[in-house]
Protein backbone atom coordinates (compact mmCIF):
# COMPACT_ATOMS: atom_id res chain seq x y z
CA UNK A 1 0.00 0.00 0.00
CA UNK A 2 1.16 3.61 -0.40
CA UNK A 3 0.03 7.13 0.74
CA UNK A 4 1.44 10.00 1.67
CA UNK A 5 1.17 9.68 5.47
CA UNK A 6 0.85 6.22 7.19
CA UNK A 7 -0.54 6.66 10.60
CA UNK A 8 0.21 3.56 13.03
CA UNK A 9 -2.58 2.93 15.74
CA UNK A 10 -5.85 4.26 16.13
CA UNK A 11 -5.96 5.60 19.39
CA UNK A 12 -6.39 9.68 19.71
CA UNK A 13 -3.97 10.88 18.59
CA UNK A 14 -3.85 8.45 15.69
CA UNK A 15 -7.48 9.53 14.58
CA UNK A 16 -6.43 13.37 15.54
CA UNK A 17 -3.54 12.87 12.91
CA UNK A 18 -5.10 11.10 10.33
CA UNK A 19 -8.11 13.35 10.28
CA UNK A 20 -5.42 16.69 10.06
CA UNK A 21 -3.18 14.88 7.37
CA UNK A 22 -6.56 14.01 4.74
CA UNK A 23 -8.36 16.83 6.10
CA UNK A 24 -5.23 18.68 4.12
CA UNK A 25 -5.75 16.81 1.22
CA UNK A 26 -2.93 13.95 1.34
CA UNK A 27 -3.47 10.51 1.06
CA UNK A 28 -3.70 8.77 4.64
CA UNK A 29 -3.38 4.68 5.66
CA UNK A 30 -4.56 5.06 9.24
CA UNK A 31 -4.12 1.56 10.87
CA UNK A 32 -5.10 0.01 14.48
CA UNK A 33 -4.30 -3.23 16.59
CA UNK A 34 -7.94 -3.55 17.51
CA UNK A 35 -11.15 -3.47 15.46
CA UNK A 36 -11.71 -0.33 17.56
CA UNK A 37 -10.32 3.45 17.00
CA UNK A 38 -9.76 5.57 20.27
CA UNK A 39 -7.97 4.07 22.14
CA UNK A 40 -8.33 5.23 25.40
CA UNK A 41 -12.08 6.87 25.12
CA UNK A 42 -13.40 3.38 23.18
CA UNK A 43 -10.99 0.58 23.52
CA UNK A 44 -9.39 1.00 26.63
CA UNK A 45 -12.35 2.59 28.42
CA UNK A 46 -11.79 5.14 30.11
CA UNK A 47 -13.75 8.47 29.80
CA UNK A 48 -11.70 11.40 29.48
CA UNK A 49 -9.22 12.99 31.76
CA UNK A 50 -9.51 16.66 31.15
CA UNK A 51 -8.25 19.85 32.64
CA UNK A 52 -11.24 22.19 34.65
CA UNK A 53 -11.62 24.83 31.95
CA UNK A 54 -12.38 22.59 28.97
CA UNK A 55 -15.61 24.02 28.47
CA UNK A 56 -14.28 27.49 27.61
CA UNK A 57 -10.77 26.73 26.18
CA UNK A 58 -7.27 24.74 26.02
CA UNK A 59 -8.21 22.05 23.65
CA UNK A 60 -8.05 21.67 19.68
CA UNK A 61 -11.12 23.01 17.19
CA UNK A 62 -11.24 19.26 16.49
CA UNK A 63 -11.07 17.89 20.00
CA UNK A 64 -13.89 19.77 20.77
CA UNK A 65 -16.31 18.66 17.40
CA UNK A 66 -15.40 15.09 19.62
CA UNK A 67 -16.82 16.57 22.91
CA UNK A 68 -19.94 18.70 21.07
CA UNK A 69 -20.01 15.58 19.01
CA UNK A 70 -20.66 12.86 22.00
CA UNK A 71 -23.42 14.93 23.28
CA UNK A 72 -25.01 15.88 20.13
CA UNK A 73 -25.45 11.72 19.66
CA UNK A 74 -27.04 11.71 22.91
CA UNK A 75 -29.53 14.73 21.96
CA UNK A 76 -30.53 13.17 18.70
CA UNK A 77 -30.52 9.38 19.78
CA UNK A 78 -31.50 8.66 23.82
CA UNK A 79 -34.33 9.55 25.53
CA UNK A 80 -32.81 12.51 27.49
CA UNK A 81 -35.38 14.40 29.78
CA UNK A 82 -36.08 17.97 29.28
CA UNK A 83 -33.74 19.05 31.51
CA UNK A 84 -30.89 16.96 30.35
CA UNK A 85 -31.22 17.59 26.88
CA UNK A 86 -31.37 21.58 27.57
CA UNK A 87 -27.86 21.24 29.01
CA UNK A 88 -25.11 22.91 26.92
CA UNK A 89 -22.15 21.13 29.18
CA UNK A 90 -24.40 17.63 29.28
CA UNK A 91 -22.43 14.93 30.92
CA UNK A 92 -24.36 11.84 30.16
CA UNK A 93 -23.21 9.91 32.90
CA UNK A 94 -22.93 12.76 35.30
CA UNK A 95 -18.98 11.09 36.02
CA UNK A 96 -16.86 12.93 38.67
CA UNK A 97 -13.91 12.09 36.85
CA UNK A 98 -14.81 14.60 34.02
CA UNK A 99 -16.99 17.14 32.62
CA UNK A 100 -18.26 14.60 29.43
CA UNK A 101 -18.42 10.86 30.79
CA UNK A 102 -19.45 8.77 27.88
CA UNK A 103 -20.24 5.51 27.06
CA UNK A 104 -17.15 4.40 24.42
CA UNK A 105 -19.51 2.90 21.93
CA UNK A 106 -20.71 6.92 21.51
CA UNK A 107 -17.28 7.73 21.41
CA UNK A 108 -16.71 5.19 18.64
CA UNK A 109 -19.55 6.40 16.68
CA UNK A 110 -18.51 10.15 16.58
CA UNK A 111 -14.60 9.14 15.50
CA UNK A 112 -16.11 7.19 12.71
CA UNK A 113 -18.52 9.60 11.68
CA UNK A 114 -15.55 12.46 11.92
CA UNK A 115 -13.70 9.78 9.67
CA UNK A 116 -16.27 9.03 7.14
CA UNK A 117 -16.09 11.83 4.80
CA UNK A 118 -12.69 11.11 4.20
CA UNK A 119 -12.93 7.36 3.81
CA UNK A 120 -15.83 8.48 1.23
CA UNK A 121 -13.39 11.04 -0.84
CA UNK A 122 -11.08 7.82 -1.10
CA UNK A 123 -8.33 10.04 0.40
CA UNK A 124 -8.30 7.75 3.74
CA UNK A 125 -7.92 3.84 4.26
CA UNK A 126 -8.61 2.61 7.91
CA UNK A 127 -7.13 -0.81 8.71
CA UNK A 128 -8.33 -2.62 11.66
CA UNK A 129 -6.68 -5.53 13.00
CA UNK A 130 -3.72 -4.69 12.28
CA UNK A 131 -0.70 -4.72 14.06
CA UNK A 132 3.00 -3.76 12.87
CA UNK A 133 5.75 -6.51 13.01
CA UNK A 134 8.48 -5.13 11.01
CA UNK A 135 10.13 -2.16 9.08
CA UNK A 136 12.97 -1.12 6.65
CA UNK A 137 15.08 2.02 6.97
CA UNK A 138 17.27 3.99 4.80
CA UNK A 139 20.19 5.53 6.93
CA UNK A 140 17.80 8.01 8.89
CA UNK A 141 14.39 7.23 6.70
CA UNK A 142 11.67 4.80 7.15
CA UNK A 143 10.72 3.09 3.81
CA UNK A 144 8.43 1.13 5.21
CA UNK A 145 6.12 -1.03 7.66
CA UNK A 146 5.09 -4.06 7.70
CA UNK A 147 1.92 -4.79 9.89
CA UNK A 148 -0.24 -8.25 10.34
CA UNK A 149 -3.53 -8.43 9.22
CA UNK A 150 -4.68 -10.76 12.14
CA UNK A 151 -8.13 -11.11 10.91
CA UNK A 152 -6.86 -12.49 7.39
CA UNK A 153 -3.73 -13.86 8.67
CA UNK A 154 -1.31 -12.15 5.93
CA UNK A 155 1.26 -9.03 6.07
CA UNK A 156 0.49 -5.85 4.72
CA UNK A 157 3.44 -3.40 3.99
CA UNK A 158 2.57 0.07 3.81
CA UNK A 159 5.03 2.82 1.81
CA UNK A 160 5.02 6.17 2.46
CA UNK A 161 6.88 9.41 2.66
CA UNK A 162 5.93 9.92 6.32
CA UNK A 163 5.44 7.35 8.98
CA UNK A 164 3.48 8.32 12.49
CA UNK A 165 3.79 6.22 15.37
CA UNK A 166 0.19 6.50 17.20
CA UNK A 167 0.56 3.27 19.32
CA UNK A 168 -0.54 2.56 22.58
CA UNK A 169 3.38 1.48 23.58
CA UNK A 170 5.42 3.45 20.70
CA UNK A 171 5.99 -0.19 18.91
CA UNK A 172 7.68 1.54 15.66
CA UNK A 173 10.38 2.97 17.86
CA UNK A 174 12.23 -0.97 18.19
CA UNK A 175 11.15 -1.72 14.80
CA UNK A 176 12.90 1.03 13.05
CA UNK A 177 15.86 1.55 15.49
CA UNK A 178 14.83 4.95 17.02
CA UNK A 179 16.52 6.32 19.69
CA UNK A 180 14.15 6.24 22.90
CA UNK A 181 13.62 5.75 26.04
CA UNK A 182 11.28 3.61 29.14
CA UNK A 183 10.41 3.68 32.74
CA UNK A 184 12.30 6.11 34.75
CA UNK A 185 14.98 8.37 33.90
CA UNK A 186 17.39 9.22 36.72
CA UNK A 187 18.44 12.81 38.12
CA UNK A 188 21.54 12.65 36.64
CA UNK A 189 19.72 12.50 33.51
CA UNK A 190 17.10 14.89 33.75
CA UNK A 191 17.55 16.97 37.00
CA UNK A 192 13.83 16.09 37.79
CA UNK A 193 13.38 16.45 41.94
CA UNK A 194 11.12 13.79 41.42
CA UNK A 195 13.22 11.01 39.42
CA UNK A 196 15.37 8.22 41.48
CA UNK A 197 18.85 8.21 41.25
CA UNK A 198 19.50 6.20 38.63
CA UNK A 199 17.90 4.53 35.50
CA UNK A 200 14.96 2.46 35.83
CA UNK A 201 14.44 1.42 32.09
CA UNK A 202 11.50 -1.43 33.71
CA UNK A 203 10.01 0.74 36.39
CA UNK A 204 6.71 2.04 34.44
CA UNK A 205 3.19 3.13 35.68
CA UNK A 206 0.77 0.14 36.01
CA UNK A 207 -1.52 -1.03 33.44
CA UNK A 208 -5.07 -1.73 34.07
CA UNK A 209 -7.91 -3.68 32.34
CA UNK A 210 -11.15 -1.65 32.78
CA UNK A 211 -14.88 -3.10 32.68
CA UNK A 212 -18.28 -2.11 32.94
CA UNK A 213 -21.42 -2.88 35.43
CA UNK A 214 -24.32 -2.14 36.57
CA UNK A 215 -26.48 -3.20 39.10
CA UNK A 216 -29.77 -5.36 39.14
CA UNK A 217 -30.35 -5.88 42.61
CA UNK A 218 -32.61 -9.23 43.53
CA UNK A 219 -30.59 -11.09 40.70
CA UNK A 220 -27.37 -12.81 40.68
CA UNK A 221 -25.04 -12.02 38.38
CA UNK A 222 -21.68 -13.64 40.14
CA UNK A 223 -18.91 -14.90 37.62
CA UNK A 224 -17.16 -17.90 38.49
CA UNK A 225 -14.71 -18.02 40.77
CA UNK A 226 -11.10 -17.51 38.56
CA UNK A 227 -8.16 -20.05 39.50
CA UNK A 228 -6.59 -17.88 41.28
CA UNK A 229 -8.87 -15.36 42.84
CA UNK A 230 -7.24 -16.30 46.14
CA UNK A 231 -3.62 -14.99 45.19
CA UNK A 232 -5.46 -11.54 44.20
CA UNK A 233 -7.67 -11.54 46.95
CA UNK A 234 -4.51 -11.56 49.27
CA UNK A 235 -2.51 -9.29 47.27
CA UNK A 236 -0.83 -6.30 49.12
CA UNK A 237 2.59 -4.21 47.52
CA UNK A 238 4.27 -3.55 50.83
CA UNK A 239 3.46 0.30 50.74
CA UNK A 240 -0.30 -0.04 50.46
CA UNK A 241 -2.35 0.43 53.51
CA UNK A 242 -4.24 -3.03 53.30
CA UNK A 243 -4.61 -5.47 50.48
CA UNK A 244 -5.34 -3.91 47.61
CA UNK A 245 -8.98 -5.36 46.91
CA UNK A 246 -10.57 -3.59 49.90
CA UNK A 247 -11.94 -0.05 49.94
CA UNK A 248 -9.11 1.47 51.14
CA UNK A 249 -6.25 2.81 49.19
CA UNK A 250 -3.80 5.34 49.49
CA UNK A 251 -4.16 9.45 48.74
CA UNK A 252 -2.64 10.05 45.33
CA UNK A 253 -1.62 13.54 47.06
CA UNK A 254 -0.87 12.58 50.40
CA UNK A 255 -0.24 8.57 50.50
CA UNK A 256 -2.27 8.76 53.45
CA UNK A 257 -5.29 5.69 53.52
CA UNK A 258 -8.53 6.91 51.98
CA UNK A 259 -11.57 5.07 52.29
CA UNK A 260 -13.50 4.77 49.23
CA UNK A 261 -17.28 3.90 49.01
CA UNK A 262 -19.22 2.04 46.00
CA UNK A 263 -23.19 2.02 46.88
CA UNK A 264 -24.76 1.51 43.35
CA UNK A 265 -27.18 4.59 42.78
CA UNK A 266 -25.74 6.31 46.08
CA UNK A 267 -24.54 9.34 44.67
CA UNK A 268 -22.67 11.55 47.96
CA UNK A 269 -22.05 15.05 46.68
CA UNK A 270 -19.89 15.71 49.61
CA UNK A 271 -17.40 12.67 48.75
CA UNK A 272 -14.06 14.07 46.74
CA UNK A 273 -14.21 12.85 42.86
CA UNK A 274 -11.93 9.54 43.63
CA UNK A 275 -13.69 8.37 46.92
CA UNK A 276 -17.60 7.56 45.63
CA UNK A 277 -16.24 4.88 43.51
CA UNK A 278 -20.15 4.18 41.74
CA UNK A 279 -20.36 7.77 40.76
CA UNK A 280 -16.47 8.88 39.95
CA UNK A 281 -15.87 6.86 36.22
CA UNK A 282 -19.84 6.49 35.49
CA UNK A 283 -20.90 6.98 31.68
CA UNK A 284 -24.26 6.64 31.93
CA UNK A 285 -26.67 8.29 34.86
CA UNK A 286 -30.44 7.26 34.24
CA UNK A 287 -30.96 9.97 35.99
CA UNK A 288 -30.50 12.17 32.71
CA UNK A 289 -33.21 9.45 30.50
CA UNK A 290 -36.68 9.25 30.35
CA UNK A 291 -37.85 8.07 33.54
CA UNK A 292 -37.76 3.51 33.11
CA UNK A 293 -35.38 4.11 29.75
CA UNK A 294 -32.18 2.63 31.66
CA UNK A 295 -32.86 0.49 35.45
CA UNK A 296 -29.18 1.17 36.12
CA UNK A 297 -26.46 3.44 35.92
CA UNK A 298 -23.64 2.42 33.73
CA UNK A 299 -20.10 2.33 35.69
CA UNK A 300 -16.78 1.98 34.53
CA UNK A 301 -14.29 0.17 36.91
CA UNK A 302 -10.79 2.07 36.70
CA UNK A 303 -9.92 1.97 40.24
CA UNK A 304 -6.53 1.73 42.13
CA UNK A 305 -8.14 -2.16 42.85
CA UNK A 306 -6.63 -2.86 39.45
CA UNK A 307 -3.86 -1.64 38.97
CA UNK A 308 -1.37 -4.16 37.66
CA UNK A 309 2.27 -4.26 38.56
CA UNK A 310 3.48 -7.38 38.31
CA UNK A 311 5.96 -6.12 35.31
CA UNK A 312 5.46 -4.46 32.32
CA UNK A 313 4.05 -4.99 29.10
CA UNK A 314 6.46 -3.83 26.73
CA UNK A 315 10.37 -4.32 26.38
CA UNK A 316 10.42 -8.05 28.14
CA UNK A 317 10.20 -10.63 25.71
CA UNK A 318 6.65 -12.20 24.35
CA UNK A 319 6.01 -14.93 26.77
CA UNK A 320 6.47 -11.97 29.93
CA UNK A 321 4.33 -9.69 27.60
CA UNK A 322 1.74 -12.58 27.29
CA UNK A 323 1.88 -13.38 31.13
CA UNK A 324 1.12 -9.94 32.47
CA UNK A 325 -1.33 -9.02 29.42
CA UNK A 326 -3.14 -12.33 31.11
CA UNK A 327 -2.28 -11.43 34.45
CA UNK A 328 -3.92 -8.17 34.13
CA UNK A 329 -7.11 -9.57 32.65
CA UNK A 330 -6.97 -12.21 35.48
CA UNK A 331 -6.67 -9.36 38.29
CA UNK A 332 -9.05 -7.10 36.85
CA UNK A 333 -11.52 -10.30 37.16
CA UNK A 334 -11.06 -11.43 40.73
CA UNK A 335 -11.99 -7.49 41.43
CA UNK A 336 -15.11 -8.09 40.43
CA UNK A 337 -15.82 -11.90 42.04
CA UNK A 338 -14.84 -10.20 44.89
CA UNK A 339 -17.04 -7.16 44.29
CA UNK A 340 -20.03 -9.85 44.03
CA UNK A 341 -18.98 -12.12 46.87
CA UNK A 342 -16.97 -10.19 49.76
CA UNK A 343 -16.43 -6.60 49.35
CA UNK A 344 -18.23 -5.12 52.50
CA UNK A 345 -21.88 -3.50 52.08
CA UNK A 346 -23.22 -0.81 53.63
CA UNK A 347 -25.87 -3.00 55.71
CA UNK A 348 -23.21 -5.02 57.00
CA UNK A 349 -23.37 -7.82 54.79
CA UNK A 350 -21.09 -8.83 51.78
CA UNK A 351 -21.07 -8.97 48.48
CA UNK A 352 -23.44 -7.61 45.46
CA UNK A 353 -24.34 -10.03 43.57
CA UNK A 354 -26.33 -8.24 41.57
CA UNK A 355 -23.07 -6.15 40.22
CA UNK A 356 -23.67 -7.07 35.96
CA UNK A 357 -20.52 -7.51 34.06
CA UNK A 358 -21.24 -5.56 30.44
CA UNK A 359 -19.17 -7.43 28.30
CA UNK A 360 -21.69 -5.57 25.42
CA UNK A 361 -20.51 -2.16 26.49
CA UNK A 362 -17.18 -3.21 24.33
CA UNK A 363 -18.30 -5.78 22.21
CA UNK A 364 -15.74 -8.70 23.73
CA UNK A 365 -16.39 -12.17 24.73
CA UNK A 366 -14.43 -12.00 28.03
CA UNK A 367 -16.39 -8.86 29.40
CA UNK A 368 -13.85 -6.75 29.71
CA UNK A 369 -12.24 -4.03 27.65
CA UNK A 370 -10.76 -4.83 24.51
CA UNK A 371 -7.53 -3.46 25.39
CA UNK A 372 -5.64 -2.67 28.86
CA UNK A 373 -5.51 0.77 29.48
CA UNK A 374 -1.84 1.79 29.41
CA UNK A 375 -0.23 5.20 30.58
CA UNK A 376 3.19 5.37 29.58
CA UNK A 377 5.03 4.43 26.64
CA UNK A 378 8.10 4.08 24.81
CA UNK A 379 9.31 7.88 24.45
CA UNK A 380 11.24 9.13 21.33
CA UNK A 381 15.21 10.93 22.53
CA UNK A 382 13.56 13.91 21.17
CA UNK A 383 15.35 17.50 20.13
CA UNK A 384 13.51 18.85 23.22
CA UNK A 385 12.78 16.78 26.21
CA UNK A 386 9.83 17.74 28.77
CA UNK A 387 11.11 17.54 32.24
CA UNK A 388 9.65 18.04 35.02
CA UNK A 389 11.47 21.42 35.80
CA UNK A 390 9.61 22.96 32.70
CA UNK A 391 5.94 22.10 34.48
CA UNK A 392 5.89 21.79 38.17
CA UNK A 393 3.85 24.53 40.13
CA UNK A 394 6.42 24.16 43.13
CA UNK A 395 8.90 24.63 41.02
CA UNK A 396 7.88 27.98 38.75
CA UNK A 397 4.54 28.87 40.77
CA UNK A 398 3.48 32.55 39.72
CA UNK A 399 6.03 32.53 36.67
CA UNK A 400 4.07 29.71 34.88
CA UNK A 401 4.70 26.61 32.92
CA UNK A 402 8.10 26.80 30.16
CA UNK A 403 7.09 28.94 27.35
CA UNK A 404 7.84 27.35 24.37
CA UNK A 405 8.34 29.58 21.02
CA UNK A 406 7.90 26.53 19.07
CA UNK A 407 4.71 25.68 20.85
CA UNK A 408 2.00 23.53 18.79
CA UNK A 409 -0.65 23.29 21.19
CA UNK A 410 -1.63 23.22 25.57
CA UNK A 411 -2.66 21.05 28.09
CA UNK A 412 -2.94 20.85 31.59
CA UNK A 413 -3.72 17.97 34.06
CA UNK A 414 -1.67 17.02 37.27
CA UNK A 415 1.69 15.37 37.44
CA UNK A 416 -0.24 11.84 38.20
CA UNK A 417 1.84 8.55 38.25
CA UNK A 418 0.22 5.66 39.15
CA UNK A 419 1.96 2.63 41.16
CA UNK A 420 4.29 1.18 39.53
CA UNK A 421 5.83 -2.30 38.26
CA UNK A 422 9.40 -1.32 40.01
CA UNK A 423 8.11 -1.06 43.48
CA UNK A 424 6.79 2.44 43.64
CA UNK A 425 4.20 4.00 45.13
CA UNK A 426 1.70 7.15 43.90
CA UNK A 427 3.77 10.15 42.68
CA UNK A 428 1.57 13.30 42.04
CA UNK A 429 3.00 16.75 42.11
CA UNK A 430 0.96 19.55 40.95
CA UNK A 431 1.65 20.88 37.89
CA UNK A 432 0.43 24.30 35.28
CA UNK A 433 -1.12 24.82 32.29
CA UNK A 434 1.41 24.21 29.94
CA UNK A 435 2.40 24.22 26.04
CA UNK A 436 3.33 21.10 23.98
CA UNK A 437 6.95 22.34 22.21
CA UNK A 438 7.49 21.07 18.54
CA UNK A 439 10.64 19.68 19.61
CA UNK A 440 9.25 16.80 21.96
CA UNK A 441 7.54 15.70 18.79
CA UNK A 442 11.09 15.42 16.53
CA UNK A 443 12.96 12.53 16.72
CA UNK A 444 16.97 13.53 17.70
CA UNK A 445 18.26 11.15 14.33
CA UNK A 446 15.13 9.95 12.31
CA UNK A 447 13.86 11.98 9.71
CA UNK A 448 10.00 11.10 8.59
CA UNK A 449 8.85 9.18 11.94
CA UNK A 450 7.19 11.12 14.16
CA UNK A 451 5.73 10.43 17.73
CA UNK A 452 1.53 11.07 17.96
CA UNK A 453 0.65 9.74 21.11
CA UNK A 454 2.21 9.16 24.25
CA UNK A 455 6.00 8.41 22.84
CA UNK A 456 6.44 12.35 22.92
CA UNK A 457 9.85 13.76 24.45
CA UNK A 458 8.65 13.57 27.68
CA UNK A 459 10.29 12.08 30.69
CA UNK A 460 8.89 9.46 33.04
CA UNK A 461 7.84 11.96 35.15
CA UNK A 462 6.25 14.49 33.28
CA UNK A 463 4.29 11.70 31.10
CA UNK A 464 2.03 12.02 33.93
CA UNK A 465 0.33 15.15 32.90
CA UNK A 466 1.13 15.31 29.62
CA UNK A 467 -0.63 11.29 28.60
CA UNK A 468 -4.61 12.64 29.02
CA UNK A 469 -7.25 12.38 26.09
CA UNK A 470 -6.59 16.26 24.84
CA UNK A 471 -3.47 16.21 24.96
CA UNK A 472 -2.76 13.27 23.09
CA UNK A 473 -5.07 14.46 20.74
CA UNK A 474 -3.52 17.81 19.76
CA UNK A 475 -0.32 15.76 19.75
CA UNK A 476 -1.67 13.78 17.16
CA UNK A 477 -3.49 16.51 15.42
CA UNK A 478 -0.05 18.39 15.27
CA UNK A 479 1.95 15.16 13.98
CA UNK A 480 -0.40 14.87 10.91
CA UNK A 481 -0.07 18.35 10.53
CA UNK A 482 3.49 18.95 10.68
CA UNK A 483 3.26 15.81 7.60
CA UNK A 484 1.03 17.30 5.61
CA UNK A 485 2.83 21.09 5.80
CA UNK A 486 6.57 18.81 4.82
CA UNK A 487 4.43 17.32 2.32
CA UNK A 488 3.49 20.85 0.38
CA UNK A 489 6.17 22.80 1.45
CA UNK A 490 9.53 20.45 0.36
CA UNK A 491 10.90 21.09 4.37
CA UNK A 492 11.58 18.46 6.99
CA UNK A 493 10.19 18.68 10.58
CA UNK A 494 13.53 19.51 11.75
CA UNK A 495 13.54 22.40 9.10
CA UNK A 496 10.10 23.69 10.44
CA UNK A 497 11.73 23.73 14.14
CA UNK A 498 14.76 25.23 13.17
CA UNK A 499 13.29 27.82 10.00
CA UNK A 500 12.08 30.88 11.58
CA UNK A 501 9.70 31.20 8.39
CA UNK A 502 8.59 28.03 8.59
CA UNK A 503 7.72 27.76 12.33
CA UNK A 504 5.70 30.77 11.99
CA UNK A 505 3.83 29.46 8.76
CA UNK A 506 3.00 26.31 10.56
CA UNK A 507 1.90 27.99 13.35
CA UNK A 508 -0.33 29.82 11.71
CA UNK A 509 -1.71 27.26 9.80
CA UNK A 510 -2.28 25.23 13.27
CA UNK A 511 -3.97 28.63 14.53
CA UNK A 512 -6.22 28.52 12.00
CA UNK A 513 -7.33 25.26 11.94
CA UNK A 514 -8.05 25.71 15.69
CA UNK A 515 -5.09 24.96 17.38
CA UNK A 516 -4.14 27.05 20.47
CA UNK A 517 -1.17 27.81 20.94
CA UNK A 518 -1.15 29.58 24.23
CA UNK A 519 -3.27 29.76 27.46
CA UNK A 520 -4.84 32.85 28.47
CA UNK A 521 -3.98 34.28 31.90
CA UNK A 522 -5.79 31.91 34.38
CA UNK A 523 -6.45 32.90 38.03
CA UNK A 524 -7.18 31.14 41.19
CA UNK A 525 -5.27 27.70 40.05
């Protein structure tokens, strides 16, 4: 196959930079491991992760057709009551987590509808299924990639002037012998107060395999017991507060024990987002529907319960990949056997056996998600590297976040860094609103690959805040872009970064498309 720009995964910022690349006329192969795009709103599960002032500003033009988009499917297709469907900021399932909890078959069907003209002007071919296994280079140049079409069970090489890596775990960076980097970098390294002291290439943030329930209560709904539910059951890292399928769990800020509370359809307005467990990740309140449309709330399950860290996924060989993929699946289902059979009740009794497992809300045959949801990924040795120096709001307070003059977009969430697979606890250090600089997204040797996810030039640390759902889409949105602009303009993305000319031509042309650039002053942070 060839196009102009292949794009590799269809998470965010894969769709974000395959819609900017055809939206600019070029020819686009836009591929993804799953038979799902988004990633992390559809596949993965988890509603979004978004900074407080979304509503007004700090996204992308196109990031926000997504959010309008979500809640226009809601208006035209559920029965929304009068007073839900009057809401200009609806949040269908009324989720603490965010401003716009959805359910992520809504958020497939916007992607795919913000897809489909494209795929109908024949200027954009979506692959599903399809996973990369191989590539050829050319000194500093990709020629190539060669994915697996697991659903016809042949290869598929794709040639193109520009290759994106949108992956969940920054695959193409092996595969084409990119410089990069994993897990922790140490303070020698990066300076970061927050890093260790030396390299910890297999220390990363904990995966976790989200699922949906609801709750029928008066039925019985209870899974069978998994093998080894008993080794889960017990499970306890040595600095958490009590095994870790109870209902307490450490502060992300303070490490101090927290007591968290799940009573389905017990919404507490005067719990903190994190600690009222039924209404913090929910993406669908009946509440908001025609009264008898829906007999339960909808609830995601992406709680510290689940966190994996076992090892990693990603730089151990295939059978340790395999074993902790399983493993994670395996944990994430003795949570909820002993959500059904033993976690305590607020009568005194155990167990809620009426707790449904929604395999349906992702289409899969093991009820889970399709895919685990994964925060940190491989990390391209980038021109400019992210630390956390450049973010932290100890660190600059009233002076602000870096200012970047090669800025291509903003975002703005906590420093948050879950447990992790070397031993670690929480780290969370509060950060500012800060820019995305065009040099996290350029490579330090190759010439045509470009990071448009996670795999930015960011460090361990600083991943944390800048690994939410905007973000990585205006990272993608800016990868396809930066393509496209090579594409007409005969430059490189190095030449871009280093033109004056050109960085101010592409930044215009991401202004005008809808990218900011900057924040606006912001009080009271």
């Amino acid at each position: 196959m060839r196009a102009d720009i292949a794009v590799v995964g269809g998470g965010l910022g894969g769709v974000a930079a395959a819609l900017a690349a055809a939206r600019h006329g070029m020819t686009v192969v836009l591929t993804e491991e799953t038979d799902w795009v988004g990633g992390q709103l559809t596949a993965q599960g988890v509603p979004s992760d978004e900074h407080p002032w979304i509503e007004q500003f700090g996204c992308t033009a196109t990031y926000r057709e997504l959010r309008d988009g979500i809640r226009d499917y809601y208006r035209r297709w559920y029965p929304l009551t009068p007073q839900a469907r009057a809401r200009k900021a609806l949040n269908p399932g009324n989720g603490k987590v965010s401003q716009l909890c959805a359910e992520p078959r809504v958020g497939l069907a916007v992607l795919e509808s913000m897809l489909a003209p494209s795929r109908a002007h024949g200027n954009l071919e979506v692959r599903l299924r399809h996973r990369p296994v191989s590539a050829t280079v050319d000194a500093d140049t990709v020629t190539s990639v060669t994915l697996h079409d697991q659903e016809h069970g042949r290869v598929v090489t794709v040639v193109a002037p520009y290759i994106l890596d949108a992956t969940e775990t920054g695959e193409l960076l092996p595969l084409t012998g990119a410089e990069y980097v994993t897990g922790f970098e140490s303070q020698d390294d990066t300076g970061e107060p927050s890093a260790p002291a030396e390299r910890q290439p297999l220390n990363m943030q904990a995966v976790s395999w989200c699922f949906a329930v609801d709750h029928r209560p008066g039925e019985d709904h209870t899974i069978d017991k998994p093998d080894d539910y008993a080794f889960w059951r017990d499970y306890q890292p040595p600095y958490w507060p009590d095994r870790m399928f109870s209902m307490v769990a450490p502060s992300p800020q303070t490490l101090e024990p927290a007591q968290r509370y799940f009573l389905p359809h017990g919404d507490n307005e005067k719990l903190g987002a994190d600690r009222d467990l039924w209404a913090f990740r929910r993406v669908l309140a009946r509440d908001n529907f025609a009264e008898g449309a829906f007999a339960s709330d909808l609830v995601i399950v992406n709680w510290p319960m689940i966190d994996y860290l076992e090892g990693p996924i990603f730089e151990v060989s295939d059978d340790e990949t395999a074993t902790h993929l399983e493993g994670a699946r395996r944990m994430s289902r003795s949570f909820l056997y002993w959500m059904q059979t033993e976690m305590p009740t607020p009568d005194g009794g155990a167990g809620l056996p009426g707790l449904r497992l929604r395999g349906d809300v992702f289409g899969t045959s093991h009820g889970l998600a399709k895919a685990p949801y994964v925060r940190e990924s491989r990390r391209i040795a980038a021109e400019y590297t992210v630390v956390e120096q450049d973010v932290s709001l100890a660190l600059r307070g009233q002076r602000g976040a870096q200012p970047y003059q090669d800025s291509v977009g903003v975002g703005s969430y906590r420093i948050d860094l879950h447990p992790s697979t070397g031993g670690d606890n929480y780290i969370d250090v509060g950060s500012l609103p800060f820019q995305i600089p065009l040099g996290a997204l350029l490579p330090v040797r190759m010439r045509n690959l470009l990071p448009a996810a996670k795999n930015i030039g960011t460090t361990h640390i600083t991943n944390g805040c800048y690994r939410l759902h905007p973000v990585e889409w205006n990272v993608g949105e800016a990868a396809g872009m930066l393509a496209a602009y090579c594409l007409r303009h005969g430059a490189t993305p190095h030449q871009v970064r280093s033109d004056d000319a050109h960085l101010a031509a592409f930044q215009q042309a991401l202004t005008d498309r809808g990218v900011e650039l900057s924040w606006p002053e912001v009080r009271g942070y």
